[in-house]
N, C-alpha and C. Protein backbone atom coordinates (compact mmCIF):
# COMPACT_ATOMS: atom_id res chain seq x y z
N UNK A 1 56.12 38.44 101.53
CA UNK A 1 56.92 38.34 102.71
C UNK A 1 58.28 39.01 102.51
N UNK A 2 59.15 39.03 101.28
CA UNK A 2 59.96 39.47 101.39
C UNK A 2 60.09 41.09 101.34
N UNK A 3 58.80 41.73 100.90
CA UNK A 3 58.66 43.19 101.15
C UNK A 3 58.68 43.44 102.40
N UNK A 4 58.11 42.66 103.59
CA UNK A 4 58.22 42.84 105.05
C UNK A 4 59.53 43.02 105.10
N UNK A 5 60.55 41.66 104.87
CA UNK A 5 61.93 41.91 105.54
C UNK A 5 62.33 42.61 105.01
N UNK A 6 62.53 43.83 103.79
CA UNK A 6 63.15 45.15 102.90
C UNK A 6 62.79 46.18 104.05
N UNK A 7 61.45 46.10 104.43
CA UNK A 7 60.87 47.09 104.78
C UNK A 7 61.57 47.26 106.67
N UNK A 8 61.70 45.97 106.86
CA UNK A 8 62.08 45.73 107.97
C UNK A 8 63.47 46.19 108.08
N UNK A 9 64.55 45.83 106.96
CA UNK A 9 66.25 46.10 107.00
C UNK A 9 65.89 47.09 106.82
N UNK A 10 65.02 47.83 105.91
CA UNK A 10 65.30 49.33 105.67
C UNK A 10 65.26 50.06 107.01
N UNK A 11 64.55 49.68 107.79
CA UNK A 11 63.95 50.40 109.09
C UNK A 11 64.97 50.23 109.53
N UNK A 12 65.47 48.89 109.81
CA UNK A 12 66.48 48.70 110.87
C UNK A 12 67.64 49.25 110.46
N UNK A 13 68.08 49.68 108.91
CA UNK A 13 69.51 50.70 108.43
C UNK A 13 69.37 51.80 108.97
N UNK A 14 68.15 52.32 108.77
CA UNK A 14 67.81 53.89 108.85
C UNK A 14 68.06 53.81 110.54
N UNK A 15 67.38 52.95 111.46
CA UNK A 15 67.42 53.03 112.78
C UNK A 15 68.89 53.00 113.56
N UNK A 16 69.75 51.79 112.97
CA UNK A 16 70.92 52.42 112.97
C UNK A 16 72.01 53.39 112.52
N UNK A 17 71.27 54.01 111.06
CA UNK A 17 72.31 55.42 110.72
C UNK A 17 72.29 56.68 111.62
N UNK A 18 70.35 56.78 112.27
CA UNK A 18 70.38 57.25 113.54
C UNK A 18 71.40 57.23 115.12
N UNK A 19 71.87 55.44 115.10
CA UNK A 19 72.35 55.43 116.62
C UNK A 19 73.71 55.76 116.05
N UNK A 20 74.20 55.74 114.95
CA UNK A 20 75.55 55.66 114.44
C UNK A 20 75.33 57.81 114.54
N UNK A 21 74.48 58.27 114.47
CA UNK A 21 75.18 60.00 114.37
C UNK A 21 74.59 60.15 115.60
N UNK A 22 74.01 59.50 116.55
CA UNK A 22 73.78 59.93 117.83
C UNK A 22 74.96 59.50 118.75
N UNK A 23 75.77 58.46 118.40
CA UNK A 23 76.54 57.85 118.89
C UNK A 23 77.98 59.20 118.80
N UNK A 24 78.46 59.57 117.18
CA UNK A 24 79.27 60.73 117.04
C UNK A 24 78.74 61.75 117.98
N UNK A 25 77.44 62.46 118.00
CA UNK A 25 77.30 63.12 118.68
C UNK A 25 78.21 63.34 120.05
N UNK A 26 77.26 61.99 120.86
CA UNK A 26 77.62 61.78 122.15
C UNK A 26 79.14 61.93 122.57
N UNK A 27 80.10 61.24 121.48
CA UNK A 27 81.02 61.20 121.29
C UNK A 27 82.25 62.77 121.44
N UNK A 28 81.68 63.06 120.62
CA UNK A 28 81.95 64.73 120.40
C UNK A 28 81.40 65.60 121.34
N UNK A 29 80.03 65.00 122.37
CA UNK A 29 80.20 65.67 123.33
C UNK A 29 80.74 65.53 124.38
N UNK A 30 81.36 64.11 125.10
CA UNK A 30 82.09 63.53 125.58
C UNK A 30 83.84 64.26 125.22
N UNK A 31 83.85 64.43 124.38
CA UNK A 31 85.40 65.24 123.86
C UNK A 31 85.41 66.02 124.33
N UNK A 32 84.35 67.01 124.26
CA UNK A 32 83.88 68.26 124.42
C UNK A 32 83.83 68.86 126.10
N UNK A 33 83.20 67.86 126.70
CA UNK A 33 83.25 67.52 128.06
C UNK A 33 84.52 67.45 129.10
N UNK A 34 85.37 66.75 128.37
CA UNK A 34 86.92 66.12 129.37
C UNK A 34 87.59 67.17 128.96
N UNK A 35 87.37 68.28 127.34
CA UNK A 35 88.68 69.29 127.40
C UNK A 35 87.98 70.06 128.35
N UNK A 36 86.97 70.49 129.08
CA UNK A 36 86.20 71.59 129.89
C UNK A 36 86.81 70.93 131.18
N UNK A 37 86.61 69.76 131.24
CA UNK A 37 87.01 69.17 132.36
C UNK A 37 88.63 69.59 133.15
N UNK A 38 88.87 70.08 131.96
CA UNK A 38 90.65 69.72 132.24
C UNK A 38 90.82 71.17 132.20
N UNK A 39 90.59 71.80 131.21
CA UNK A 39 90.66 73.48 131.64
C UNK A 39 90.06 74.07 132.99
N UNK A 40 89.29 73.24 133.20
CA UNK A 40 89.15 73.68 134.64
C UNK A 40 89.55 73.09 135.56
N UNK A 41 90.34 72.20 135.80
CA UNK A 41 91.38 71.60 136.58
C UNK A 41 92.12 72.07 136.48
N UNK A 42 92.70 72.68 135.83
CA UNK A 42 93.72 73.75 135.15
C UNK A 42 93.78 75.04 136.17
N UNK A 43 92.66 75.93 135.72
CA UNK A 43 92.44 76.96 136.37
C UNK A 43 92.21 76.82 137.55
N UNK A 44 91.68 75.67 137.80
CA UNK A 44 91.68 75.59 139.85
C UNK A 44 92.90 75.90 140.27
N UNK A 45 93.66 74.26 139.66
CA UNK A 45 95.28 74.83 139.98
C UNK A 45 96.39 75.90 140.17
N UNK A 46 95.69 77.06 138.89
CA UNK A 46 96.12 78.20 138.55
C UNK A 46 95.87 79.09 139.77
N UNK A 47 94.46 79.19 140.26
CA UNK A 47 93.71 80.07 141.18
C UNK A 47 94.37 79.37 142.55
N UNK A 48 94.56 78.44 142.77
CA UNK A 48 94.78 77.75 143.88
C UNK A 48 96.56 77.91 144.12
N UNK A 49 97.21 78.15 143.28
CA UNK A 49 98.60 78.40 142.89
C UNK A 49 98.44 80.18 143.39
N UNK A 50 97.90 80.72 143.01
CA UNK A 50 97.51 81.87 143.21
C UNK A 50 97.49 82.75 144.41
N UNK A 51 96.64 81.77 145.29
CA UNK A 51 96.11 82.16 146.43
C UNK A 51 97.50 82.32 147.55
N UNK A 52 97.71 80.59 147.11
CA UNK A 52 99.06 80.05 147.83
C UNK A 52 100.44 81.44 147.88
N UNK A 53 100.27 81.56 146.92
CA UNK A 53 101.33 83.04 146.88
C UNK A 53 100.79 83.42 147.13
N UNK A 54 99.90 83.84 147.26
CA UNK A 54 99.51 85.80 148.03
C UNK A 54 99.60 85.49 149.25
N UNK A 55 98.54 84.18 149.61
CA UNK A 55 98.62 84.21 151.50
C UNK A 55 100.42 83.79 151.74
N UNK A 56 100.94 83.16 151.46
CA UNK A 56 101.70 82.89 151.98
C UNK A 56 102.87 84.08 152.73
N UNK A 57 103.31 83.39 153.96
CA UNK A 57 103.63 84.20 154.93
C UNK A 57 105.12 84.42 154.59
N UNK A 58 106.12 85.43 154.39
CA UNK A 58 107.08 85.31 154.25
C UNK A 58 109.10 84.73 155.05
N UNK A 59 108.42 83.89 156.02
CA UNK A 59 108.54 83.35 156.85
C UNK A 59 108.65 81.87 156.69
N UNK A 60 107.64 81.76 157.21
CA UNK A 60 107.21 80.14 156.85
C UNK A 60 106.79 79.35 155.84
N UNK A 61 106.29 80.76 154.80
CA UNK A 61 105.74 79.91 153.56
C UNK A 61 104.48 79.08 153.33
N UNK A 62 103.70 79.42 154.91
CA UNK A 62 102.49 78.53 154.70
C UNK A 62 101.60 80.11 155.24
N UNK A 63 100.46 79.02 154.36
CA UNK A 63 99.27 80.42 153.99
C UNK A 63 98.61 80.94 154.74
N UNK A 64 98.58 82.09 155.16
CA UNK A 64 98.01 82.77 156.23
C UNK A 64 96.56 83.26 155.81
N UNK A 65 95.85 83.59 156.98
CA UNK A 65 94.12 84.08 155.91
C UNK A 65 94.58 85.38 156.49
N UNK A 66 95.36 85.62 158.08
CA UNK A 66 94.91 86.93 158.55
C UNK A 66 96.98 87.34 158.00
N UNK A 67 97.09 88.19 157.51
CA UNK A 67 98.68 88.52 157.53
C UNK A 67 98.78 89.67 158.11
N UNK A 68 99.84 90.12 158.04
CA UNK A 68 100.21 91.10 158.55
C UNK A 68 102.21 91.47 157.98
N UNK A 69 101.75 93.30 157.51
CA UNK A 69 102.78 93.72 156.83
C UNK A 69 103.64 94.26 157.65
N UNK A 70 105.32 94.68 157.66
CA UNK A 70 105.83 95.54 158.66
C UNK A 70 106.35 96.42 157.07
N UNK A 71 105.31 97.81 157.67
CA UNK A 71 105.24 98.98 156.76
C UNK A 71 107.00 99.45 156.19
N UNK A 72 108.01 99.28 157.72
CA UNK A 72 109.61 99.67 156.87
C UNK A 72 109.73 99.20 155.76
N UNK A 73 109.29 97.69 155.61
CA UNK A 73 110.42 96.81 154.46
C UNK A 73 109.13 96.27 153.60
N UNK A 74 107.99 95.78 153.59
CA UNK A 74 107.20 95.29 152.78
C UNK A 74 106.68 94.20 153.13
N UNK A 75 107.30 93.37 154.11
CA UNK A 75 107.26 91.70 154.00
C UNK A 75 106.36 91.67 154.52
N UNK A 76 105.41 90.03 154.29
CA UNK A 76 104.23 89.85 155.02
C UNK A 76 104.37 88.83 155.19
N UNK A 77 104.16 88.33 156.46
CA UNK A 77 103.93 87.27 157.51
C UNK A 77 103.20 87.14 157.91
N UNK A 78 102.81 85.57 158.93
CA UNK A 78 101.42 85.50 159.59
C UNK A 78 102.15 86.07 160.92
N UNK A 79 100.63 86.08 161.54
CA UNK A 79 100.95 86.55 162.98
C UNK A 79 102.01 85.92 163.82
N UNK A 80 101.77 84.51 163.74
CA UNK A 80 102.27 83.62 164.56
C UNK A 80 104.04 83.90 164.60
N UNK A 81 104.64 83.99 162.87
CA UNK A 81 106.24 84.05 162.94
C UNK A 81 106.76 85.92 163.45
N UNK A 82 105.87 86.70 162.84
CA UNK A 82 106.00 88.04 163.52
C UNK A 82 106.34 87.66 165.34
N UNK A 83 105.24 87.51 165.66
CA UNK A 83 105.12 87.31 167.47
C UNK A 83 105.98 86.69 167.80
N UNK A 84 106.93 85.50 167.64
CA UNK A 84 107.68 84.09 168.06
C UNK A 84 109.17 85.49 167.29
N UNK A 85 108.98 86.03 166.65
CA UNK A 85 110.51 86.31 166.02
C UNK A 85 110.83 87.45 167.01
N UNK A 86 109.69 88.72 167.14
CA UNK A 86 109.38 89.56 167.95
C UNK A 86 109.90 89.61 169.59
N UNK A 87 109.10 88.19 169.82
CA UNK A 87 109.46 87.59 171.60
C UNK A 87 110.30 87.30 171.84
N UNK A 88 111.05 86.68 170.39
CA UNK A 88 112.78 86.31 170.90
C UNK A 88 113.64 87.33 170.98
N UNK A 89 113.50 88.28 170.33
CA UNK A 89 114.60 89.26 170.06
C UNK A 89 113.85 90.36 171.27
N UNK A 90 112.74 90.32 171.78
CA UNK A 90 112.62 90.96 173.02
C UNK A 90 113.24 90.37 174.54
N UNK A 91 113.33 89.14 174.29
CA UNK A 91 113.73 88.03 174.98
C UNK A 91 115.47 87.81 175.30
N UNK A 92 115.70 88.56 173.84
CA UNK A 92 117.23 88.00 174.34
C UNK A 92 117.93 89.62 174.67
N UNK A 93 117.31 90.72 174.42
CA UNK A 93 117.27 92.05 174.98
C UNK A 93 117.61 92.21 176.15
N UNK A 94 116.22 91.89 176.97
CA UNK A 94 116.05 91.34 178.16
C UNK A 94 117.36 90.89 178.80
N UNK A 95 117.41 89.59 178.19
CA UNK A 95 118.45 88.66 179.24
C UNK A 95 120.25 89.43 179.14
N UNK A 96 120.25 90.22 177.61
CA UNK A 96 121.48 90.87 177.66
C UNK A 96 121.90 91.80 178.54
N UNK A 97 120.93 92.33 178.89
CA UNK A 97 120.41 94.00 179.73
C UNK A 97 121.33 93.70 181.09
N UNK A 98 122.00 94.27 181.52
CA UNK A 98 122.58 94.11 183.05
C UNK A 98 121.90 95.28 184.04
N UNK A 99 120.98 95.71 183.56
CA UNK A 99 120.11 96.88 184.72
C UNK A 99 118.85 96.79 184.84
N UNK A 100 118.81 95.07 184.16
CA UNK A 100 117.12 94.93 184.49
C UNK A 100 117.31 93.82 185.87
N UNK A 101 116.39 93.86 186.31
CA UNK A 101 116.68 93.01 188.31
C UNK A 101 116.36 91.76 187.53
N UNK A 102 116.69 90.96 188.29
CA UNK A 102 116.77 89.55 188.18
C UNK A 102 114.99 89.10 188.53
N UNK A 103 113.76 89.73 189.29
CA UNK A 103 112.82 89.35 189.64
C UNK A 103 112.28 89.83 188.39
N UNK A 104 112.14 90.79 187.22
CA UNK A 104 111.88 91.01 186.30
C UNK A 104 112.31 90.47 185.06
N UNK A 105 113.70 89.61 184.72
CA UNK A 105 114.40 89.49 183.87
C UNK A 105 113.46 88.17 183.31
N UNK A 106 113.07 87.19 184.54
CA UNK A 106 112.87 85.88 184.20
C UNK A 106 111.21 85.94 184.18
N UNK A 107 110.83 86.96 184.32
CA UNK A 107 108.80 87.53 183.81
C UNK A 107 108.77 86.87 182.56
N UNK A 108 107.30 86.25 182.61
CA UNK A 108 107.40 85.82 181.28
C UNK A 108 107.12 87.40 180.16
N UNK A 109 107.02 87.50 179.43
CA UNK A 109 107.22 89.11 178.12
C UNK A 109 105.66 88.94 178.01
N UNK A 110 104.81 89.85 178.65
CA UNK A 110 103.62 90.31 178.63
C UNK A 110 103.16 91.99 178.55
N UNK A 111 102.42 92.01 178.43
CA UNK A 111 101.84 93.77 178.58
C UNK A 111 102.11 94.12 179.48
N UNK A 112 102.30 93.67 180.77
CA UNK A 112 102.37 94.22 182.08
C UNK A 112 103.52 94.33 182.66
N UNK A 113 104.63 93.59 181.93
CA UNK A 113 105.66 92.85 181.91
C UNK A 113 106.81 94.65 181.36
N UNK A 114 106.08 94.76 180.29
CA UNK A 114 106.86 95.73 179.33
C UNK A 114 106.72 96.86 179.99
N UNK A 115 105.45 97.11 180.31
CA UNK A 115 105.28 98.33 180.82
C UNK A 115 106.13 98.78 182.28
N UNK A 116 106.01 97.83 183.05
CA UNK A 116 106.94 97.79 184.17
C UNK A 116 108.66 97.94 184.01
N UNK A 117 108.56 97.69 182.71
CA UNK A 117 110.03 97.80 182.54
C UNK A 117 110.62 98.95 181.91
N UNK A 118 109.59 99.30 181.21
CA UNK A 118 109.72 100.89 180.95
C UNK A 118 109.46 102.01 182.08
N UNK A 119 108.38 102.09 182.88
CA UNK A 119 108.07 102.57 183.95
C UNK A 119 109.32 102.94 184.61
N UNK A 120 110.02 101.92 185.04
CA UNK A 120 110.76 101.18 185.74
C UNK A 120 112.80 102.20 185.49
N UNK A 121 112.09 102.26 184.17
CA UNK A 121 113.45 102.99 183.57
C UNK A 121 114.57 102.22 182.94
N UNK A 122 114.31 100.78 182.92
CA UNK A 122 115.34 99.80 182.48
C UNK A 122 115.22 99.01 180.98
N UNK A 123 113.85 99.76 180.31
CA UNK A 123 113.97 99.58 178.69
C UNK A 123 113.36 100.54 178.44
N UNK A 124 114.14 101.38 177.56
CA UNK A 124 113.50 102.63 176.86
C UNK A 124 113.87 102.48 175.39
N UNK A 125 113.97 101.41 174.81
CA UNK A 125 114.32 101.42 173.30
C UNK A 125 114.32 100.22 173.47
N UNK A 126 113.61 99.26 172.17
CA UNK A 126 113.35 98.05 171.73
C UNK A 126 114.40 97.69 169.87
N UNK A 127 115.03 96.94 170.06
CA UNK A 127 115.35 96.74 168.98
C UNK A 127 114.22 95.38 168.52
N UNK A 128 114.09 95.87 167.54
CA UNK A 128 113.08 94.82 166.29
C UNK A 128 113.57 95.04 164.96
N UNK A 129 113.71 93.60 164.04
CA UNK A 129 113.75 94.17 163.14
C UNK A 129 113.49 92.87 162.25
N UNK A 130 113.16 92.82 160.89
CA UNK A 130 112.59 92.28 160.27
C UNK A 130 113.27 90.89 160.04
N UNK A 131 112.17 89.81 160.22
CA UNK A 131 112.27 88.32 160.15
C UNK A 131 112.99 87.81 158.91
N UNK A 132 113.30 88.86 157.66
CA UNK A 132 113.65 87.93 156.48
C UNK A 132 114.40 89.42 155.89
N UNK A 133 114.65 90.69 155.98
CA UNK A 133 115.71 91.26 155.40
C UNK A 133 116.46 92.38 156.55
N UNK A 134 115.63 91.82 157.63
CA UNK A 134 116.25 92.60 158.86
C UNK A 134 116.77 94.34 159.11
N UNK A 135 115.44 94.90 157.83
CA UNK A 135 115.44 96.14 157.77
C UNK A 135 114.48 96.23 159.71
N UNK A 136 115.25 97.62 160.01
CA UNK A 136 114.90 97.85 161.46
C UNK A 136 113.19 97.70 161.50
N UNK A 137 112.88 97.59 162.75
CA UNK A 137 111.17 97.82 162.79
C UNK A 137 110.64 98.55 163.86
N UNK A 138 110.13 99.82 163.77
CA UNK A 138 109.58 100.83 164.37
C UNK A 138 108.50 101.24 164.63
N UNK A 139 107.44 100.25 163.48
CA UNK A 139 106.12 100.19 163.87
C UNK A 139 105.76 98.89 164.40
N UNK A 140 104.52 98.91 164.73
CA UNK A 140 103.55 97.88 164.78
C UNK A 140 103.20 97.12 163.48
N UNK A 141 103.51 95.74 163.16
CA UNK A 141 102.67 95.43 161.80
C UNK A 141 101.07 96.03 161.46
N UNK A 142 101.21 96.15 160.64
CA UNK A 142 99.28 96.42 160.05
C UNK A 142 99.04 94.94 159.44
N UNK A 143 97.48 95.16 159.95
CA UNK A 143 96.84 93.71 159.18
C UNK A 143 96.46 93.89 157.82
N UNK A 144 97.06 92.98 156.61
CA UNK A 144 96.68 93.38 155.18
C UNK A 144 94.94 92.80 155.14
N UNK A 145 94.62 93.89 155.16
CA UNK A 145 92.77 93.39 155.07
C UNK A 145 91.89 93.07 153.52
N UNK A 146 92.82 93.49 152.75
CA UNK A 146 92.56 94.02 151.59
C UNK A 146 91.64 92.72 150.43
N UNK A 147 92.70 91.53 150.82
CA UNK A 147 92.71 90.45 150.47
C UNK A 147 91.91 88.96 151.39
N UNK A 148 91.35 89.83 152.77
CA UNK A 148 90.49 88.77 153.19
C UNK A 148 89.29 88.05 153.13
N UNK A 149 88.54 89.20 151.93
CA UNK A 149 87.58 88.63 151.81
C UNK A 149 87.69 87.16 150.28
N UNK A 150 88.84 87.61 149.75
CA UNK A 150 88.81 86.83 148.80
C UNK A 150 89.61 85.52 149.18
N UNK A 151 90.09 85.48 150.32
CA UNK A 151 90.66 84.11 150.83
C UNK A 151 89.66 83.51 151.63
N UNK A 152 88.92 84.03 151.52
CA UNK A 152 87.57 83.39 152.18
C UNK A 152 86.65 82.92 151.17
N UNK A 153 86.64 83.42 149.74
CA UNK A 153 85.60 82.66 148.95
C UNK A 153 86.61 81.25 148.55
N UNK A 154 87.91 81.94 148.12
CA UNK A 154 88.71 81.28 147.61
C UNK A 154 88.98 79.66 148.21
N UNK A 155 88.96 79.83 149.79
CA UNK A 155 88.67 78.80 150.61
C UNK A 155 87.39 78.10 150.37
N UNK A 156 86.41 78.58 150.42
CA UNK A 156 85.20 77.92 150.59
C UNK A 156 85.12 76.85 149.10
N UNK A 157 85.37 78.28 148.12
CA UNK A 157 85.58 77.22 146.36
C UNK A 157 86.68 76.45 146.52
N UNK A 158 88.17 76.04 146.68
CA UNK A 158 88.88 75.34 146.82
C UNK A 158 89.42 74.63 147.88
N UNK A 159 88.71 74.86 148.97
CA UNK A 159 89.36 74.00 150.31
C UNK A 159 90.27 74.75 150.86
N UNK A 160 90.61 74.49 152.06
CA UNK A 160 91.95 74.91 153.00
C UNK A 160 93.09 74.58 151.93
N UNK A 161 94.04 75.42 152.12
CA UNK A 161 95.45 75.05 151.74
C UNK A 161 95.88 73.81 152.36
N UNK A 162 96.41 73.27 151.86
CA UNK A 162 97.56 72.09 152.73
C UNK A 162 98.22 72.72 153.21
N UNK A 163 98.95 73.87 153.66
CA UNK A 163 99.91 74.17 154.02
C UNK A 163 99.66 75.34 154.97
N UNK A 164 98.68 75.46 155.57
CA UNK A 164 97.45 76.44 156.28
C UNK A 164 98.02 76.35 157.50
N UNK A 165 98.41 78.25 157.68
CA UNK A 165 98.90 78.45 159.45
C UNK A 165 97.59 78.37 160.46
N UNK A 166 97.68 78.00 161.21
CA UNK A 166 97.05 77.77 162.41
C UNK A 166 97.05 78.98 163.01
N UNK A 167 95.70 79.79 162.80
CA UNK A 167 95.35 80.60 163.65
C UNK A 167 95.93 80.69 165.34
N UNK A 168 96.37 81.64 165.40
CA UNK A 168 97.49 82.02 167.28
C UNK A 168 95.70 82.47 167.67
N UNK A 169 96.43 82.07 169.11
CA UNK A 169 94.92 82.10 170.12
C UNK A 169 95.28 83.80 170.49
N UNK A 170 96.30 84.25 170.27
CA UNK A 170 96.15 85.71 170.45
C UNK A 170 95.53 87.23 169.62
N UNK A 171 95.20 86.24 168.28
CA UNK A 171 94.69 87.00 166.91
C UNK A 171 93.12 87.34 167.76
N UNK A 172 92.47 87.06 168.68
CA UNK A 172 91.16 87.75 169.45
C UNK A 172 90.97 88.95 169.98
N UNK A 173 92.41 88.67 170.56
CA UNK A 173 92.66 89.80 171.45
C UNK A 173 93.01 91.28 170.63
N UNK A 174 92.22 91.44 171.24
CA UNK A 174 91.51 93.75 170.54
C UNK A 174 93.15 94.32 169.79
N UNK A 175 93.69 94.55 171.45
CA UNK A 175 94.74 95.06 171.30
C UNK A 175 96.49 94.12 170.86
N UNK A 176 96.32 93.63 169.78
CA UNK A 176 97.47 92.61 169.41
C UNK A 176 98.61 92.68 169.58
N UNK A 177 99.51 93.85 170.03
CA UNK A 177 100.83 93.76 169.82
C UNK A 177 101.48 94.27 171.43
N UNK A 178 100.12 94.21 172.09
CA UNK A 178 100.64 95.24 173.42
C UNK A 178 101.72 94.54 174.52
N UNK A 179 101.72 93.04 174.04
CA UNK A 179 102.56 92.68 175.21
C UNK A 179 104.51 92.75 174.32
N UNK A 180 104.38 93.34 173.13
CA UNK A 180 105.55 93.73 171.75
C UNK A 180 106.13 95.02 172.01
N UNK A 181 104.79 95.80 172.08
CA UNK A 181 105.46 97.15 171.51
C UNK A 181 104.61 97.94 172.48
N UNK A 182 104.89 98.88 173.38
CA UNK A 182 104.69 99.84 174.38
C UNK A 182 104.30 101.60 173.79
N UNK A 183 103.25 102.22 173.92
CA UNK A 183 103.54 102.93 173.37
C UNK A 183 104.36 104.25 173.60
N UNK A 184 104.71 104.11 174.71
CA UNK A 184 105.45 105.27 175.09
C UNK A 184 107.63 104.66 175.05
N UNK A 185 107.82 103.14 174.25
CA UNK A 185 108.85 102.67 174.61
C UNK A 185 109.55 103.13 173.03
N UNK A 186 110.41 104.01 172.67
CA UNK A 186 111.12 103.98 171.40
C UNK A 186 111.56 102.75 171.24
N UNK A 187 111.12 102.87 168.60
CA UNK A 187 112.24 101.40 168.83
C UNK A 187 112.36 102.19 167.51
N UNK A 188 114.03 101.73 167.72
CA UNK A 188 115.16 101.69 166.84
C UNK A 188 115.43 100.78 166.00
């Protein structure tokens, strides 16, 4: 009988020197696991830090998917602070102007709006000029396209920004800048 219980502790040492290096194992792969874990929490952050600067609009600071550059000076903005900075300074043009009629002055600033007023002979030069170093603006922004497809994976792998501009209900429309910039109206 007592060869049983030898035979038995022996089994049962050996059975636990087994759970004791399966246990290190696990252990070490568990280590192994949380530093992967964390380097890639890491790099999300990194990529997600990333993104945040590139989209971001120079303006508002929140991340645009569609931007748009004004070719004079470099800066890129979303649509939304271009258009709102654009309308005001067309806006207060307007109201400065003493040879635009009073049935035109108080139009709301549309395509049809501009054109009439050029037609018209009472705006032939638009001052615009840039939202953040106020170098003049003479073109139309261009849309930076370059970078949309990768704010689109980038989104899908990391989620919306927190800090995500709200698409303008005017980004549909074909012709974007026509109720801005005229093409027959000089701007200085």
């Amino acid at each position: 009988m007592a060869t049983f219980f030898k035979k038995e502790v022996k089994k049962s040492h050996l059975e636990l020197t087994k759970l004791r290096i399966a246990k290190k194992r696990a252990e070490k792969a568990l280590y192994r696991a949380r530093a992967m874990q964390e380097d890639l929490k890491a790099t999300v952050e990194q990529i997600t830090a990333a993104r945040d600067a590139v989209a971001g609009c120079d303006v508002c600071k929140g991340c645009a998917s569609r931007q748009f550059i004004l070719v004079e000076c470099g800066h890129v903005s979303c649509y939304g602070c271009l258009r709102n900075w654009f309308n005001t300074s067309l806006r207060e043009q307007i109201d400065d102007s003493t040879i635009i009629p009073e049935y035109l002055r108080w139009r709301p600033v549309n395509a049809e709006t501009l054109r009439e007023l050029h037609d018209g002979g009472y705006l032939d030069v638009v001052l615009y000029d840039c939202p953040v170093c106020e170098e003049p603006v003479r073109m139309k922004p261009t849309e930076v396209n370059k970078l949309s497809a990768f704010f689109e994976v980038a989104n899908d792998v990391l989620g919306q920004p927190k800090n995500r501009v709200v698409n303008d209900p005017h980004l549909s429309d074909p012709v974007l800048w026509k109720d801005l910039f005229h093409n027959e109206i000089q701007y200085v």
